[in-house]
N, C-alpha and C. Protein backbone atom coordinates (compact mmCIF):
# COMPACT_ATOMS: atom_id res chain seq x y z
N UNK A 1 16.37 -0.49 -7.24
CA UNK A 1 15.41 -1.09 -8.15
C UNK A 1 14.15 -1.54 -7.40
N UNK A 2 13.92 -2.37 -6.37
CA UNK A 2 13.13 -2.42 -5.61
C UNK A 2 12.53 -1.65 -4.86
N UNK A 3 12.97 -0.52 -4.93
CA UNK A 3 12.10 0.61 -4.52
C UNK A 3 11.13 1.41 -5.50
N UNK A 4 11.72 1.28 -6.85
CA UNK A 4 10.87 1.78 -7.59
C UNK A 4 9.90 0.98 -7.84
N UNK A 5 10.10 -0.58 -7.87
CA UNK A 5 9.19 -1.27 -8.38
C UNK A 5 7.83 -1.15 -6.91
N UNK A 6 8.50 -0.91 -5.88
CA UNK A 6 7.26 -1.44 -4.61
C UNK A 6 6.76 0.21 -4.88
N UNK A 7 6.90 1.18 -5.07
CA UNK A 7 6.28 2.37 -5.34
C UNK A 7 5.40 1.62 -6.74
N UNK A 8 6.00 1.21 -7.59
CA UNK A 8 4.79 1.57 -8.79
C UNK A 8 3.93 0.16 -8.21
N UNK A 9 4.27 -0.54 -7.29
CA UNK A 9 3.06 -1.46 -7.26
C UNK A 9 1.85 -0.98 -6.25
N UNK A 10 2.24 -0.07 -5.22
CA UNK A 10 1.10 0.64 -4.81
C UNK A 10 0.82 2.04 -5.61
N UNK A 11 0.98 2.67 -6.13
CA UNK A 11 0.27 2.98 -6.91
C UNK A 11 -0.68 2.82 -8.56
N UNK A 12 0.32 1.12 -8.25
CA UNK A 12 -1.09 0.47 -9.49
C UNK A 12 -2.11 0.11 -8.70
N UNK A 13 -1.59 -0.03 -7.05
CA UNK A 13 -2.94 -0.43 -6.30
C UNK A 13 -4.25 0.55 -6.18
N UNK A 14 -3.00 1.78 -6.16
CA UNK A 14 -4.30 3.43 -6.02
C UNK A 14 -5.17 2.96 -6.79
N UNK A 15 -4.61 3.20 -7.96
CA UNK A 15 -5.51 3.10 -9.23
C UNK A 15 -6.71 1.78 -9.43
N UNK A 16 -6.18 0.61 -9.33
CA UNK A 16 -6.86 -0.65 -9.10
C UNK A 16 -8.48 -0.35 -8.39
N UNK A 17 -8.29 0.28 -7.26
CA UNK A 17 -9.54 0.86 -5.78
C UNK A 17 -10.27 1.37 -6.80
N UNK A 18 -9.75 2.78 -8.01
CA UNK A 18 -10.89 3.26 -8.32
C UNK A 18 -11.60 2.75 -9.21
N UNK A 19 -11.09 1.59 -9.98
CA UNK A 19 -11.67 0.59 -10.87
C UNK A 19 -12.67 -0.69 -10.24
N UNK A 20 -12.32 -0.57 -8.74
CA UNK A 20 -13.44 -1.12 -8.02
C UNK A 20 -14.76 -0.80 -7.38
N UNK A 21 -15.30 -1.56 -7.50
CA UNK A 21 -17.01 -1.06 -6.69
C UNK A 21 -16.53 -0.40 -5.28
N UNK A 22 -17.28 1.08 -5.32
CA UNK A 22 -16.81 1.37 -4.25
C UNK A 22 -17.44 0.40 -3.17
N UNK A 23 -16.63 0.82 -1.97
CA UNK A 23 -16.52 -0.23 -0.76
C UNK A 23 -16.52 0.88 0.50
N UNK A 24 -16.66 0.30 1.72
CA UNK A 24 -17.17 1.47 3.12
C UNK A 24 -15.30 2.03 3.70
N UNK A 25 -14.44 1.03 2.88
CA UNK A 25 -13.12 1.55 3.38
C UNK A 25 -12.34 2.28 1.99
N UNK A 26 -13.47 2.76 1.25
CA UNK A 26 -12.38 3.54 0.03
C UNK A 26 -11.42 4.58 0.30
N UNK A 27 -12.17 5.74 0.99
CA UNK A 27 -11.18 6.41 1.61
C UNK A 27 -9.69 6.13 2.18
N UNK A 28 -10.53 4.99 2.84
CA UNK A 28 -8.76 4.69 3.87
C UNK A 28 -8.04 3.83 2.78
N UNK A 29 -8.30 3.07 1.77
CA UNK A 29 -7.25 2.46 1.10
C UNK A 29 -6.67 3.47 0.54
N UNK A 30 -7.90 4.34 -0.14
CA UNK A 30 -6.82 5.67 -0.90
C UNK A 30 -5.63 6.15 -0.14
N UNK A 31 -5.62 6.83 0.97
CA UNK A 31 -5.09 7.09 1.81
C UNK A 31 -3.76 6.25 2.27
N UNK A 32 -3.87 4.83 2.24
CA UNK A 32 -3.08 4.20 2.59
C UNK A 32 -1.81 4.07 1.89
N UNK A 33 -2.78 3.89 0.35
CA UNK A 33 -1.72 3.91 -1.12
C UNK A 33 -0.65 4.68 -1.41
N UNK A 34 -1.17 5.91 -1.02
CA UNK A 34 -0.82 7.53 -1.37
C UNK A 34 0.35 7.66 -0.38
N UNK A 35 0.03 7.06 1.21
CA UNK A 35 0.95 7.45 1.86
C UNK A 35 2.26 6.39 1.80
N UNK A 36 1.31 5.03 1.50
CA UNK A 36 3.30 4.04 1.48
C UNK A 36 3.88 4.85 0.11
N UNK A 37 3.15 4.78 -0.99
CA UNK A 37 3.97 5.41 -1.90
C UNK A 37 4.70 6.31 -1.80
N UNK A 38 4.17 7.78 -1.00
CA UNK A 38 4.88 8.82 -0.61
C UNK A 38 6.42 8.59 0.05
N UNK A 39 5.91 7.81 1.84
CA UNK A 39 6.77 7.30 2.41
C UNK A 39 7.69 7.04 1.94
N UNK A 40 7.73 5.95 0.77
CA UNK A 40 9.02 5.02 0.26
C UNK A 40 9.88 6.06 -1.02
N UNK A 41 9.04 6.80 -1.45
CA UNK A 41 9.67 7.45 -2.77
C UNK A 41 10.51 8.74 -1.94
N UNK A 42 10.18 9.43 -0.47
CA UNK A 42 10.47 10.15 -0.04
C UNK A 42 11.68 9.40 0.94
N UNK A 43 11.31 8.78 1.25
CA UNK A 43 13.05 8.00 1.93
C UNK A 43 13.80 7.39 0.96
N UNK A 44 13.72 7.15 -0.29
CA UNK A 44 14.61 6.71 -1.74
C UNK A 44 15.36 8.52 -1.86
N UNK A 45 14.39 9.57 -2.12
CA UNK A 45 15.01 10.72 -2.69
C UNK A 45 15.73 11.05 -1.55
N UNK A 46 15.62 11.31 -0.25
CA UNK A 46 16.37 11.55 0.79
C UNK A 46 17.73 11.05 1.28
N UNK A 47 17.82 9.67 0.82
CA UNK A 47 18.79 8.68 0.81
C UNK A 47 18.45 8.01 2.16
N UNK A 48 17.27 7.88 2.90
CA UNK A 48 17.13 7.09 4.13
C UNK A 48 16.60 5.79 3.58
N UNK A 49 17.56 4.51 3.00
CA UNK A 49 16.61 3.67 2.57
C UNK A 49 16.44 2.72 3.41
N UNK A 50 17.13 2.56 5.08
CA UNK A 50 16.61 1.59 6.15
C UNK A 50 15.15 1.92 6.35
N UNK A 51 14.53 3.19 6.43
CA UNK A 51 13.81 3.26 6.60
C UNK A 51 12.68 2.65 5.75
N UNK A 52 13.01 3.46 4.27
CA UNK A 52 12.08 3.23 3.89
C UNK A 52 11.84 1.40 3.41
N UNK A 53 12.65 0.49 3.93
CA UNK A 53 12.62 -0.64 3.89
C UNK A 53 12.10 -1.48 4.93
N UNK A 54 12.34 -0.78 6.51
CA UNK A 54 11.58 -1.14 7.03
C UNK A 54 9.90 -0.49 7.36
N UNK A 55 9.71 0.50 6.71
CA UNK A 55 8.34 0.99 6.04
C UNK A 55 7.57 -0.09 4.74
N UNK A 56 8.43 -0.50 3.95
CA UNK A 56 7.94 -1.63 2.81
C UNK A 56 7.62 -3.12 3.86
N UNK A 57 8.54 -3.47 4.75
CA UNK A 57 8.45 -4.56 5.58
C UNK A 57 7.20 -5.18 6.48
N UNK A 58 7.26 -3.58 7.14
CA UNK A 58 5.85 -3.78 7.88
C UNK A 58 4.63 -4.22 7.71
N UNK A 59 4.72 -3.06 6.06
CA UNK A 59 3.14 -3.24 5.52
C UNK A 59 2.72 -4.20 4.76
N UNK A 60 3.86 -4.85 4.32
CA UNK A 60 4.21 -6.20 3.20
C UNK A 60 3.56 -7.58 4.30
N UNK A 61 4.22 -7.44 5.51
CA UNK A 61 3.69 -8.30 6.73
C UNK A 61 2.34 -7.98 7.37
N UNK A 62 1.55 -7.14 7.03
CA UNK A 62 0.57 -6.89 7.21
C UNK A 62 -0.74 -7.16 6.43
N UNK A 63 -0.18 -7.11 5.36
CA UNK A 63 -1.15 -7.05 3.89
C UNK A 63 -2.24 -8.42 3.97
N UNK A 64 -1.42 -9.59 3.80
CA UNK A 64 -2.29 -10.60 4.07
C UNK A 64 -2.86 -10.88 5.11
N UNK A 65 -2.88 -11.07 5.76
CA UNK A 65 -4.02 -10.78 7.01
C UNK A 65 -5.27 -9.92 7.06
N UNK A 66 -4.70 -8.66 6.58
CA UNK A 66 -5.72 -8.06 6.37
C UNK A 66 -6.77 -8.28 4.99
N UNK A 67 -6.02 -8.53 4.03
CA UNK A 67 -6.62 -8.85 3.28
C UNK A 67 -7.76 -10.41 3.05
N UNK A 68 -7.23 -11.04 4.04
CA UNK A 68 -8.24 -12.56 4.44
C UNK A 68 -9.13 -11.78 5.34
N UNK A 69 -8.73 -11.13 6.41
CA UNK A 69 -9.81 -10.06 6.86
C UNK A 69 -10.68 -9.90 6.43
N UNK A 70 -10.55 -8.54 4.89
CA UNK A 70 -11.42 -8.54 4.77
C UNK A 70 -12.62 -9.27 3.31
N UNK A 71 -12.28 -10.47 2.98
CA UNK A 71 -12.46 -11.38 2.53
C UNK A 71 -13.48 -11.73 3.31
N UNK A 72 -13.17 -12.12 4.39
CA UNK A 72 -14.63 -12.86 5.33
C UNK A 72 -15.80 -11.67 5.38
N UNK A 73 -15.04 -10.29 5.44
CA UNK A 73 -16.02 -9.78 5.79
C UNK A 73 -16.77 -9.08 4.65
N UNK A 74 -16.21 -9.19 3.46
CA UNK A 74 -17.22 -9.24 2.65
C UNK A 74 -18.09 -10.30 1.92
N UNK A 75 -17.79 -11.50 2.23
CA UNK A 75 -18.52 -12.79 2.03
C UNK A 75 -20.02 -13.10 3.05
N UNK A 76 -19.57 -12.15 4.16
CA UNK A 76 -20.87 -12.59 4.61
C UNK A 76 -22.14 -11.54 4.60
């Protein structure tokens, strides 16, 4: 169940980007979206789900940071 749900929440994120003003990192979010989604839906169908959990883990621990990131750096 949690795998489907963390797949459809990055790809409500895909979608979210193109409803935003584009920005100088559109590409790479696209990119980013496309690939955790891939990643996780492709280690669910495979049956590798350590992986694809510690693939959800990483980027889950990553997210905020980057995202205060780039917060500052579009404020100034």
């Amino acid at each position: 169940m949690y795998y489907i749900l963390y797949a459809g929440r990055y790809s409500a994120c895909f979608f979210s980007v193109l409803l935003e003003e584009r920005r100088s990192d559109f590409l790479a979010m696209q990119l980013h979206h496309v690939s955790t989604a891939t990643l996780v839906l492709v280690s669910y169908e495979v049956g590798f789900l350590n992986i694809g959990t510690v693939v959800m883990l990483l980027l889950d621990v990553a997210d905020p940071p980057l995202h205060v990131a780039k917060i500052f750096l579009y404020l100034r």
